[in-house]
C-alpha atoms as a PDB file:
ATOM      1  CA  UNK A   1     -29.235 -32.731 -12.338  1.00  0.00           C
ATOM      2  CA  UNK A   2     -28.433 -36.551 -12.022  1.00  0.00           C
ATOM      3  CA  UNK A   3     -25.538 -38.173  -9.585  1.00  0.00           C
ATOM      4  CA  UNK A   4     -22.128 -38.384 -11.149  1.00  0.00           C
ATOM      5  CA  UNK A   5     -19.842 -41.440 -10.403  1.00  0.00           C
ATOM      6  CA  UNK A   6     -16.643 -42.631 -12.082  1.00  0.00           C
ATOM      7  CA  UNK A   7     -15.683 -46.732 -12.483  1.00  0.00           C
ATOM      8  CA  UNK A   8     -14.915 -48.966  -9.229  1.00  0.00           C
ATOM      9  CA  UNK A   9     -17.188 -46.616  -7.325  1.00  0.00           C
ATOM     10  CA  UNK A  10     -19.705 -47.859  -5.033  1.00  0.00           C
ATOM     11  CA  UNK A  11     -23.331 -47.138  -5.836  1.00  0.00           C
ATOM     12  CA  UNK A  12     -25.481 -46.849  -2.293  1.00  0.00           C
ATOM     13  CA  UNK A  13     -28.869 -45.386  -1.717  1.00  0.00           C
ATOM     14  CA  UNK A  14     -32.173 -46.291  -0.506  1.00  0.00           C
ATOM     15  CA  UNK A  15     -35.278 -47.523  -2.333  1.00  0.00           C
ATOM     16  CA  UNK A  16     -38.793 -45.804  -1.072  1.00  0.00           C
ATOM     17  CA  UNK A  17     -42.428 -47.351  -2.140  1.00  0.00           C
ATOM     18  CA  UNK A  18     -45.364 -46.200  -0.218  1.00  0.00           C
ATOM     19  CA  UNK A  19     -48.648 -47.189  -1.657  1.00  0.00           C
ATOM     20  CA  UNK A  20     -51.557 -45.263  -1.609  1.00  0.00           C
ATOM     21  CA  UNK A  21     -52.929 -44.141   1.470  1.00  0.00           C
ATOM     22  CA  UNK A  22     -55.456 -47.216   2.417  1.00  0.00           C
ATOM     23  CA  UNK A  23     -54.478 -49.035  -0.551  1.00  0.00           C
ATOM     24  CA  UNK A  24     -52.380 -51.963  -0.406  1.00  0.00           C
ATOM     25  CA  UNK A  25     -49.707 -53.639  -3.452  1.00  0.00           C
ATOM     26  CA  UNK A  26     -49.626 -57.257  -3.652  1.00  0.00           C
ATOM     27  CA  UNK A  27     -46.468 -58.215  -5.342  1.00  0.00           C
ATOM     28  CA  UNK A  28     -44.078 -61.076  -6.534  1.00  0.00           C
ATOM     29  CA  UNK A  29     -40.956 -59.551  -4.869  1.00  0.00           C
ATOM     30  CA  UNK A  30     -39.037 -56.288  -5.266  1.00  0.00           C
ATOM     31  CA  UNK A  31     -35.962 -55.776  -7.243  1.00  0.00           C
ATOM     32  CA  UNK A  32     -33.222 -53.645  -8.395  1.00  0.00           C
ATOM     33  CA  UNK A  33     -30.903 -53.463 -11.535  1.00  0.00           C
ATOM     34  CA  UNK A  34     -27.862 -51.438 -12.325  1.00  0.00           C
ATOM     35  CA  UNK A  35     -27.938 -51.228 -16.042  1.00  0.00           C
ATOM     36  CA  UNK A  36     -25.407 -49.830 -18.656  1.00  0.00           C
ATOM     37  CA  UNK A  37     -26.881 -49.977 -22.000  1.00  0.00           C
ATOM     38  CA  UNK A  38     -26.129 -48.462 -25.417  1.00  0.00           C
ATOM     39  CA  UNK A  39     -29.235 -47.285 -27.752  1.00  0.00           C
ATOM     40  CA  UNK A  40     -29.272 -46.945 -31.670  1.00  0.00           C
ATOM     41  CA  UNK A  41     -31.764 -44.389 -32.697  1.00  0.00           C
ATOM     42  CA  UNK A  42     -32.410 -46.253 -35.796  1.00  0.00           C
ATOM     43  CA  UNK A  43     -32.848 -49.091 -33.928  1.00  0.00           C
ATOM     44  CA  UNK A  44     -34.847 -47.064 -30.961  1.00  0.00           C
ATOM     45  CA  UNK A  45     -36.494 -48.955 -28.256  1.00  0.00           C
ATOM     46  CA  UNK A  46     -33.798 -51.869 -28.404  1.00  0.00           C
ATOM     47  CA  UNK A  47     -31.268 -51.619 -25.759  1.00  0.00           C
ATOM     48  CA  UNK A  48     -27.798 -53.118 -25.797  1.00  0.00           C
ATOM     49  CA  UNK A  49     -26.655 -54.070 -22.118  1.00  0.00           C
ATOM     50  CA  UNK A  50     -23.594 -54.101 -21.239  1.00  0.00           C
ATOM     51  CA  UNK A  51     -23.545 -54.231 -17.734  1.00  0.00           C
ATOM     52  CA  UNK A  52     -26.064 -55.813 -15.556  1.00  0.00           C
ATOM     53  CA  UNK A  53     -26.907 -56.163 -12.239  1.00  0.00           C
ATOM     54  CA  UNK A  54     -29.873 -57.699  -9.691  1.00  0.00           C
ATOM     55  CA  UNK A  55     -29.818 -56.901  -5.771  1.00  0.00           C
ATOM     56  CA  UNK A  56     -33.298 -58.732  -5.052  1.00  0.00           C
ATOM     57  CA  UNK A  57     -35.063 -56.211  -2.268  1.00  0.00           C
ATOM     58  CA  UNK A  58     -37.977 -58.317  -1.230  1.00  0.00           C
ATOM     59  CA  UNK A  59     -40.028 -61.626  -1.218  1.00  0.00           C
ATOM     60  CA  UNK A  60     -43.101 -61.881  -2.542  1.00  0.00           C
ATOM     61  CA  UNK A  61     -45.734 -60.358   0.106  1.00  0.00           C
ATOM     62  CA  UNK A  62     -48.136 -57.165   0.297  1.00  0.00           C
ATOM     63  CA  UNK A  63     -47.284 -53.447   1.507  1.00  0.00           C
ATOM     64  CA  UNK A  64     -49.824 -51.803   3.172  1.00  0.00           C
ATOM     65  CA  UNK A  65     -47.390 -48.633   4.402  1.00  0.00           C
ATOM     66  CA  UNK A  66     -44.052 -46.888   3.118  1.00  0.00           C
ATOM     67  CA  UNK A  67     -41.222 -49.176   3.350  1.00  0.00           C
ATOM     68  CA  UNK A  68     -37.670 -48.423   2.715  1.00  0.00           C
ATOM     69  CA  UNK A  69     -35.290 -50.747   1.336  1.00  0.00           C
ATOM     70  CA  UNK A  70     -31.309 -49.662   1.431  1.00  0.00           C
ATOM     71  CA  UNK A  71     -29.126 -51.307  -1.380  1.00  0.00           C
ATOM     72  CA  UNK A  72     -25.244 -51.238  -2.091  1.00  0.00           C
ATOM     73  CA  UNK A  73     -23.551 -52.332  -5.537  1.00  0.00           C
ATOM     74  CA  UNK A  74     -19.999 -52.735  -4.700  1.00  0.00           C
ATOM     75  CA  UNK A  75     -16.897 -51.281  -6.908  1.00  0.00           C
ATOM     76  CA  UNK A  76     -19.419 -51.062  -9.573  1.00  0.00           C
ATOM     77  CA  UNK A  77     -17.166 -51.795 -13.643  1.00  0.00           C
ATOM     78  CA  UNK A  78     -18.468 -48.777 -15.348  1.00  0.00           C
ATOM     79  CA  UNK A  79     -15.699 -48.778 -18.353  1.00  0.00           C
ATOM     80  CA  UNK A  80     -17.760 -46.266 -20.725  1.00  0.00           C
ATOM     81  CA  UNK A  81     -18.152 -42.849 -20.188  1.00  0.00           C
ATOM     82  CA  UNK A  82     -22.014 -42.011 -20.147  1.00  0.00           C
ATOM     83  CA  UNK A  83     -22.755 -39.890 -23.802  1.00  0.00           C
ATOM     84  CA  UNK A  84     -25.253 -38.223 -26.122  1.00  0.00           C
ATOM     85  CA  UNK A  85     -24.661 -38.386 -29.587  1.00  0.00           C
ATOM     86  CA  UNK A  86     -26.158 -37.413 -32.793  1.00  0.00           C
ATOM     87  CA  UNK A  87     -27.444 -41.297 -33.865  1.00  0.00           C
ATOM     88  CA  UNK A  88     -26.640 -43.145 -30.146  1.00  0.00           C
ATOM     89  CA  UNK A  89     -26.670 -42.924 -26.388  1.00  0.00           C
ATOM     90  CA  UNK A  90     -25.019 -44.588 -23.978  1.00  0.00           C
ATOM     91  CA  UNK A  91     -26.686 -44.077 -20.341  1.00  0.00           C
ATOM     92  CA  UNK A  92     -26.530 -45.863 -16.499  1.00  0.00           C
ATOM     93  CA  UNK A  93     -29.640 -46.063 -14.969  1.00  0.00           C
ATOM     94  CA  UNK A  94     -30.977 -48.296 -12.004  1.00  0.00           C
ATOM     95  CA  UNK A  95     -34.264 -49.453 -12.625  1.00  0.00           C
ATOM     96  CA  UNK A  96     -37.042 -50.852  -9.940  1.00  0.00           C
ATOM     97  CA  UNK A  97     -39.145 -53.308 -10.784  1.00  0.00           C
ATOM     98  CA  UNK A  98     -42.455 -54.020  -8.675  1.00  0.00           C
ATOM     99  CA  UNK A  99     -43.364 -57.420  -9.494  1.00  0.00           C
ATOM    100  CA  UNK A 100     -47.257 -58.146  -9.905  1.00  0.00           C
ATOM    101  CA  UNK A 101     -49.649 -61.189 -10.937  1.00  0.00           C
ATOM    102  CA  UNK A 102     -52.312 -59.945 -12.967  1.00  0.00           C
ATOM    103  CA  UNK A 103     -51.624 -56.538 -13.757  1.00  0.00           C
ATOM    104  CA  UNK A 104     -48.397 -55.189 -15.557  1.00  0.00           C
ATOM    105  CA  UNK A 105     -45.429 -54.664 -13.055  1.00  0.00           C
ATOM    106  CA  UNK A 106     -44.196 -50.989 -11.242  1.00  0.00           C
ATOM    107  CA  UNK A 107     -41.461 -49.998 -12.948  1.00  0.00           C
ATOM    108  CA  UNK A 108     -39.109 -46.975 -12.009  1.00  0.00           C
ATOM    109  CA  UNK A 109     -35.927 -45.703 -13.523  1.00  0.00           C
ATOM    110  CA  UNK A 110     -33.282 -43.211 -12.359  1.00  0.00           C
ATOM    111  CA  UNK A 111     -30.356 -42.080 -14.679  1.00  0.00           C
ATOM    112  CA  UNK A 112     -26.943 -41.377 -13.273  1.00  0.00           C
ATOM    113  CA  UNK A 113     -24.173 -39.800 -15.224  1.00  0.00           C
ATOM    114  CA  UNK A 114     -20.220 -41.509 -15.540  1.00  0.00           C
ATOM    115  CA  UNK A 115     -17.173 -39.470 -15.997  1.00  0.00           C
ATOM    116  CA  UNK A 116     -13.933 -41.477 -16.145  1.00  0.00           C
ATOM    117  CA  UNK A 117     -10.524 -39.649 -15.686  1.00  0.00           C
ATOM    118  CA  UNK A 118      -7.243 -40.876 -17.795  1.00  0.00           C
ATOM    119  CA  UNK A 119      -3.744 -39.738 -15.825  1.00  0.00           C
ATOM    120  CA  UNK A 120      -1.488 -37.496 -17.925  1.00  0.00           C
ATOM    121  CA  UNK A 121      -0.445 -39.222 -21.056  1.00  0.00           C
ATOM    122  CA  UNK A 122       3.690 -40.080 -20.423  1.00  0.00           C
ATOM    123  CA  UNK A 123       4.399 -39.762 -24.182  1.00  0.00           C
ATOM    124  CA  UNK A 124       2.413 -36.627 -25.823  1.00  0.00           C
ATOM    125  CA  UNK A 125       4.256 -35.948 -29.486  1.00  0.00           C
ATOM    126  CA  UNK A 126       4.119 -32.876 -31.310  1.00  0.00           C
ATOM    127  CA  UNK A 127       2.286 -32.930 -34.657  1.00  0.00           C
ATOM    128  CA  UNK A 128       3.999 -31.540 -37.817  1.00  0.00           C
ATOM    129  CA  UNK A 129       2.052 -31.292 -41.261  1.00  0.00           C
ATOM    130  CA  UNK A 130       2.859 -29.819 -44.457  1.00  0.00           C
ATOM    131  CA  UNK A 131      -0.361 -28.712 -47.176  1.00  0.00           C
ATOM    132  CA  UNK A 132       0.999 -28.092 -50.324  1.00  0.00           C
ATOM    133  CA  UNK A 133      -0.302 -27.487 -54.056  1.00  0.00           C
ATOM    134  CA  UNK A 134       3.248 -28.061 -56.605  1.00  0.00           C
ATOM    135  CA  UNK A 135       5.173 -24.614 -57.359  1.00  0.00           C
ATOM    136  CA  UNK A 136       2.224 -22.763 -55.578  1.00  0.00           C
ATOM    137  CA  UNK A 137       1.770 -23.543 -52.244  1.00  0.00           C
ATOM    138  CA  UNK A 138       3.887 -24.925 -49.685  1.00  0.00           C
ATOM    139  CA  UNK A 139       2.723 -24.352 -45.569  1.00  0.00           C
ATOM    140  CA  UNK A 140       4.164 -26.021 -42.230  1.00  0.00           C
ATOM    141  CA  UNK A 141       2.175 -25.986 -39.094  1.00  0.00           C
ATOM    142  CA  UNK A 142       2.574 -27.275 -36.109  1.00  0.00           C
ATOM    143  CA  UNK A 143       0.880 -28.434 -32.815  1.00  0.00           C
ATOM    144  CA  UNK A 144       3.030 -28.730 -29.537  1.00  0.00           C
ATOM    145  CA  UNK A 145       0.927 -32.015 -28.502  1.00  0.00           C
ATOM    146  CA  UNK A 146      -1.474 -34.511 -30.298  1.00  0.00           C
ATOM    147  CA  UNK A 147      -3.389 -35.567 -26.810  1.00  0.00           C
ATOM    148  CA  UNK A 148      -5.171 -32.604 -25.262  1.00  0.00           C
ATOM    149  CA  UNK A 149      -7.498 -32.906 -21.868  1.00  0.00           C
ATOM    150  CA  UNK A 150     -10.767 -31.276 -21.909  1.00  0.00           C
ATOM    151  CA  UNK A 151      -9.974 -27.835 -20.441  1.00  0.00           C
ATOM    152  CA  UNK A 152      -6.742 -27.889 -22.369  1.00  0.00           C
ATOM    153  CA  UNK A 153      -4.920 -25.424 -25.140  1.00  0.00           C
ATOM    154  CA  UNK A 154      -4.112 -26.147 -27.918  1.00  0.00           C
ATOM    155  CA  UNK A 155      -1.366 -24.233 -29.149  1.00  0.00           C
ATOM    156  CA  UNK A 156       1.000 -24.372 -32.458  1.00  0.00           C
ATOM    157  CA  UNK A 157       2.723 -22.005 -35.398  1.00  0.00           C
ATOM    158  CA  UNK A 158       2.219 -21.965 -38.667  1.00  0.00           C
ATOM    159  CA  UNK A 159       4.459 -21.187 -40.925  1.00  0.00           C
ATOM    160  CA  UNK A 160       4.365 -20.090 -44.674  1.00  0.00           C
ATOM    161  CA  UNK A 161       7.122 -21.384 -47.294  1.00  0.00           C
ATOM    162  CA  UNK A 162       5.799 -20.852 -50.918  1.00  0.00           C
ATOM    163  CA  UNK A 163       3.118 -18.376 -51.425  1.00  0.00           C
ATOM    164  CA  UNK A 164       2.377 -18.145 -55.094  1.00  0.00           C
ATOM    165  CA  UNK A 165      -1.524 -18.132 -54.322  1.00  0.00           C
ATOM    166  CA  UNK A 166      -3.206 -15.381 -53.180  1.00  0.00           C
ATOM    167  CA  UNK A 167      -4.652 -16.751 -49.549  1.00  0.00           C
ATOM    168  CA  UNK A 168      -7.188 -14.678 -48.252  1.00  0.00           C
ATOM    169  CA  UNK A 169      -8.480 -16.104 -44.871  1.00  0.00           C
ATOM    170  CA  UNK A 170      -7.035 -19.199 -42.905  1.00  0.00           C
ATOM    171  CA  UNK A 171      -9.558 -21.000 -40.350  1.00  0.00           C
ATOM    172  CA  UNK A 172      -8.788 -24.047 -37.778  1.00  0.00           C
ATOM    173  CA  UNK A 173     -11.723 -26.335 -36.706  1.00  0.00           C
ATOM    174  CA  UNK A 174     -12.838 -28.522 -33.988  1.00  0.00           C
ATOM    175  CA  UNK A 175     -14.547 -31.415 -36.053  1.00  0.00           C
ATOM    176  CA  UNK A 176     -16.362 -34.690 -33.895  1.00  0.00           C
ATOM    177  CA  UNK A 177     -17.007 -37.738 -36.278  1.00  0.00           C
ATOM    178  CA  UNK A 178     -19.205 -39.977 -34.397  1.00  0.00           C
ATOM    179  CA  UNK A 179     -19.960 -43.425 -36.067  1.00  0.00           C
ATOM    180  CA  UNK A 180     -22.154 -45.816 -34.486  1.00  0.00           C
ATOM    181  CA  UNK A 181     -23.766 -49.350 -36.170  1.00  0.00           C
ATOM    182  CA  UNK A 182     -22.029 -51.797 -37.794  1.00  0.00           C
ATOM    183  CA  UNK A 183     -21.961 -53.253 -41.585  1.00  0.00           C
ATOM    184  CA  UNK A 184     -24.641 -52.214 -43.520  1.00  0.00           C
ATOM    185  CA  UNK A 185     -26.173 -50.337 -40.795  1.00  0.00           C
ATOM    186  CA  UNK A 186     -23.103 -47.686 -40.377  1.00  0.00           C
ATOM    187  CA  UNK A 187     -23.979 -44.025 -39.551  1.00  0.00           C
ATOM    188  CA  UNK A 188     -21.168 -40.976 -39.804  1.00  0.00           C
ATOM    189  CA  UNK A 189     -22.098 -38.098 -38.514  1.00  0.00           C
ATOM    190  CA  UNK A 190     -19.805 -34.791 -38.445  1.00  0.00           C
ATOM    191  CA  UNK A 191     -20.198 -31.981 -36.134  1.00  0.00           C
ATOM    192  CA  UNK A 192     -18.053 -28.332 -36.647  1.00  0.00           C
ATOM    193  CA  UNK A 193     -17.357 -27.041 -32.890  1.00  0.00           C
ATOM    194  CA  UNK A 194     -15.174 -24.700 -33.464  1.00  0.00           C
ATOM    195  CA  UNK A 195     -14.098 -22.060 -35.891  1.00  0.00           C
ATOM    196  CA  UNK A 196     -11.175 -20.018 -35.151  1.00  0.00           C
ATOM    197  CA  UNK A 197      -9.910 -17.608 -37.810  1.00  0.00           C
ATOM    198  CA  UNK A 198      -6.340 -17.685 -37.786  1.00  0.00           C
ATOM    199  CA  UNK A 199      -6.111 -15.089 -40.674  1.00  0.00           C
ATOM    200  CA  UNK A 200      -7.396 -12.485 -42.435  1.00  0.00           C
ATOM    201  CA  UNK A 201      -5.676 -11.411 -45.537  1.00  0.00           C
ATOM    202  CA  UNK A 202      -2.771 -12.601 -47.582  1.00  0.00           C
ATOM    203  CA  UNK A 203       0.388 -13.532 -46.411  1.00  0.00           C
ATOM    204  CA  UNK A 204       3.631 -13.670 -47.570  1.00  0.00           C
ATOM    205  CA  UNK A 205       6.471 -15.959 -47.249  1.00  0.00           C
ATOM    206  CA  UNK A 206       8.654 -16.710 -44.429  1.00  0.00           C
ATOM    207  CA  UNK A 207       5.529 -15.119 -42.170  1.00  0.00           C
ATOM    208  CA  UNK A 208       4.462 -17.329 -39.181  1.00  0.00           C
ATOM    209  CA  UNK A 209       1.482 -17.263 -37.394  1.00  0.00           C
ATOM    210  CA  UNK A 210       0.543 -18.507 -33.866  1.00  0.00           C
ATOM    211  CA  UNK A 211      -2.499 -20.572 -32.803  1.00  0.00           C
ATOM    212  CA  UNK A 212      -3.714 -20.500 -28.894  1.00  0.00           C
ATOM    213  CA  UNK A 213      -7.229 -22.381 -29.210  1.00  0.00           C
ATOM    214  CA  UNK A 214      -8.875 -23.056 -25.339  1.00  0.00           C
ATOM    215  CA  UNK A 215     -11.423 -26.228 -25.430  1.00  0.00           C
ATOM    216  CA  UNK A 216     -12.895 -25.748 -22.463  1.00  0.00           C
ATOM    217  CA  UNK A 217     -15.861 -22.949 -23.934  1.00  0.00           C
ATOM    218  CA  UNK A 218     -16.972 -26.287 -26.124  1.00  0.00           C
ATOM    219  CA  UNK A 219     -18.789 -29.103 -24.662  1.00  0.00           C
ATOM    220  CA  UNK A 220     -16.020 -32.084 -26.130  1.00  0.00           C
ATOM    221  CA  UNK A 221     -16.090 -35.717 -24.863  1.00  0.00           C
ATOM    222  CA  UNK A 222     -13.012 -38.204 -24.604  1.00  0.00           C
ATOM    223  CA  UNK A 223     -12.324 -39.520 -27.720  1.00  0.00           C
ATOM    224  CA  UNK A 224     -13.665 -43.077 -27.715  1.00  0.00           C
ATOM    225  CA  UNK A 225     -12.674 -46.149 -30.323  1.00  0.00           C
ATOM    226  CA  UNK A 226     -14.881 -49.264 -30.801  1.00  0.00           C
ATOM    227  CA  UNK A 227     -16.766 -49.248 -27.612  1.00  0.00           C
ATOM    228  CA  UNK A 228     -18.912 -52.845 -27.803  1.00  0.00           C
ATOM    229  CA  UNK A 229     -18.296 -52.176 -31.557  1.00  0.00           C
ATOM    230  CA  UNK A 230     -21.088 -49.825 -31.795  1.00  0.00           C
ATOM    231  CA  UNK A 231     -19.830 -46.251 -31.118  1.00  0.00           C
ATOM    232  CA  UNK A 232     -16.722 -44.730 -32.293  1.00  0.00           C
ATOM    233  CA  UNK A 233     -16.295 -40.993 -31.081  1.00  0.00           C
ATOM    234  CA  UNK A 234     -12.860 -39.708 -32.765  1.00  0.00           C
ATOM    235  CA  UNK A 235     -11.907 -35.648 -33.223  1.00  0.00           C
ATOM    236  CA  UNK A 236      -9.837 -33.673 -35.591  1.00  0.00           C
ATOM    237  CA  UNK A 237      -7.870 -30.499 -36.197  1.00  0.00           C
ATOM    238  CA  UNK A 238      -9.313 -29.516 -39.647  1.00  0.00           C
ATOM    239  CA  UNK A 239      -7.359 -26.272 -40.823  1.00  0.00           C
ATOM    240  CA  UNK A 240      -8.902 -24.493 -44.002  1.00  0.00           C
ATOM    241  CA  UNK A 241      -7.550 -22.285 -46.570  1.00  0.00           C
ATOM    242  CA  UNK A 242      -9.462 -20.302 -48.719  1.00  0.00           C
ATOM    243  CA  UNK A 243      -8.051 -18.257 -51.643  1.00  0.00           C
ATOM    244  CA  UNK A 244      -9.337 -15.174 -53.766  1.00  0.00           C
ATOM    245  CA  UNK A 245     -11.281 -17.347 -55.694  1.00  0.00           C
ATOM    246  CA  UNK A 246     -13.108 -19.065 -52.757  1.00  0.00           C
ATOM    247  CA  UNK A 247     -11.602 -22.482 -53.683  1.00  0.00           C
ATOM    248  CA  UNK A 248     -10.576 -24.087 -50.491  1.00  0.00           C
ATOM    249  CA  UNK A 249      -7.775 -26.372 -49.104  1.00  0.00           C
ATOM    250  CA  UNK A 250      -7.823 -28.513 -46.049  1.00  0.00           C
ATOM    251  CA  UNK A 251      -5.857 -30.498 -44.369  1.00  0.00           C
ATOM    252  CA  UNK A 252      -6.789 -32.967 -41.302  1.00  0.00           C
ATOM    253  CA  UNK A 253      -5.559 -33.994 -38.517  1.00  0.00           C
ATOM    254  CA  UNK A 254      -6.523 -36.528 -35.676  1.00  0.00           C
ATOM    255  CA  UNK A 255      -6.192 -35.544 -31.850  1.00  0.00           C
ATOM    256  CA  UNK A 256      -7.194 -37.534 -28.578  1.00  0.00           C
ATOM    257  CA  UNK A 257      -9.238 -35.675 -26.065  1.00  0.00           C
ATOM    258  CA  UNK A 258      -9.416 -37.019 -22.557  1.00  0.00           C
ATOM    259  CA  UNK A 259     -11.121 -36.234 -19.207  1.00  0.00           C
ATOM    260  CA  UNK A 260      -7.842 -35.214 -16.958  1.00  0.00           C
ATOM    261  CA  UNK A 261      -7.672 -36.827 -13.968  1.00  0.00           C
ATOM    262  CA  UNK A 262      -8.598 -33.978 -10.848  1.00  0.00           C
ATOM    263  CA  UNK A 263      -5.435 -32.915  -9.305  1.00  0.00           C
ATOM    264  CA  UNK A 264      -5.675 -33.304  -5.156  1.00  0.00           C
END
């Protein structure tokens, strides 16, 4: 459990040292840092900053007892959602630093989450696709929207034309493609997070078929495109065919996910 806030929030709280019971901490000042950074895992112990910053909690001096220090960072830019990837993580923390002379300095860290919410979209088109093979296979489907929120449905029709294949199952996927680096050092990584069967065994033609598919039993992010041009997080509707033969057939399609603004 870490504290959730969105962007332009303000981040309050209190800071609490107390040294050792009859010990006492001579220091170069106390400080505080709000820190967004982005971490590579090829690149793993380098951080990438984004945002940053200092609220200065005390001169240099010695504590003998607990001491609290309160601190405020006002409408705090957060513009990235916080996330976990496969290759890449993008976190908030606010870090403490104990500032010493001779010995290494007290450092503390405490992660906090971001969730930012998009309104709904004003313009939401429907998606219509066609997979084909030439005199054997002609299908329609589609999607009433191609921007779905987190908790949404998504829901569609799929309709066969041409059927001079036997088809023996029909499956629609959930696929995340999450690509982080740059130039040489590019990483894709592809992660399946759904599979809904939409069939099982062989149609014929002028048959339709419905598809209701809920998001909200998978654990989906907001789409995200060239954040600090090191993390792209993009999904797609991946529908499969596969025929008596196993040979399969798929056709691709991009959709935006977003975090839905809370209704009142």
């Amino acid at each position: 459990m870490v504290p959730l806030f969105q962007s332009q929030e303000n981040i309050v709280g209190e800071v609490v040292i107390e040294p050792v019971h009859g010990k006492k901490v001579e220091h170069n000042g106390v400080k505080i840092e709000l820190l967004g950074q982005i971490e590579l895992y090829f690149d793993r112990g380098n951080y990438y900053d984004f945002t940053s910053l200092v609220r200065e909690l005390d001169v240099p001096g010695e504590l003998y007892e607990r001491k609290t220090y309160p601190f405020e960072f006002s409408t705090v830019e957060m513009p990235y959602e916080s996330y976990n990837g496969v290759n890449v993580r993008l976190r908030y923390i606010l870090k403490v630093t104990i500032s010493r002379n001779y010995v290494s300095n007290i450092v503390e860290n405490q992660d906090f989450v971001v969730h930012n919410y998009t309104p709904l979209p004003s313009i939401n088109n429907s998606i219509k696709m066609e997979v084909g093979i030439e005199d054997c296979l002609h299908i329609e489907f589609e999607y009433s929207k191609s921007k779905y929120h987190l908790k949404d449905v998504i829901v569609g029709k799929i309709y066969f034309l041409l059927m001079r294949i036997q088809i023996k199952n029909m499956e629609l996927e959930i696929r995340r493609r999450e690509l982080t680096g740059s130039g040489p050092n590019t990483y894709v990584e592809t992660e399946t997070f759904a599979k809904f069967e939409l069939m099982d065994g062989v149609p014929v033609r002028g048959e339709s078929i419905p598809v209701r598919l809920f998001l909200s039993p998978y654990e989906l992010t907001p789409t995200y495109r060239n954040i600090n041009n090191k993390i792209s997080v993009r999904y797609y509707l991946n529908l499969v065919l596969v025929d008596e033969e196993d040979r399969w057939c798929f056709k691709q399609q991009e959709i935006t996910v977003y975090r839905l603004l809370p209704t009142p």
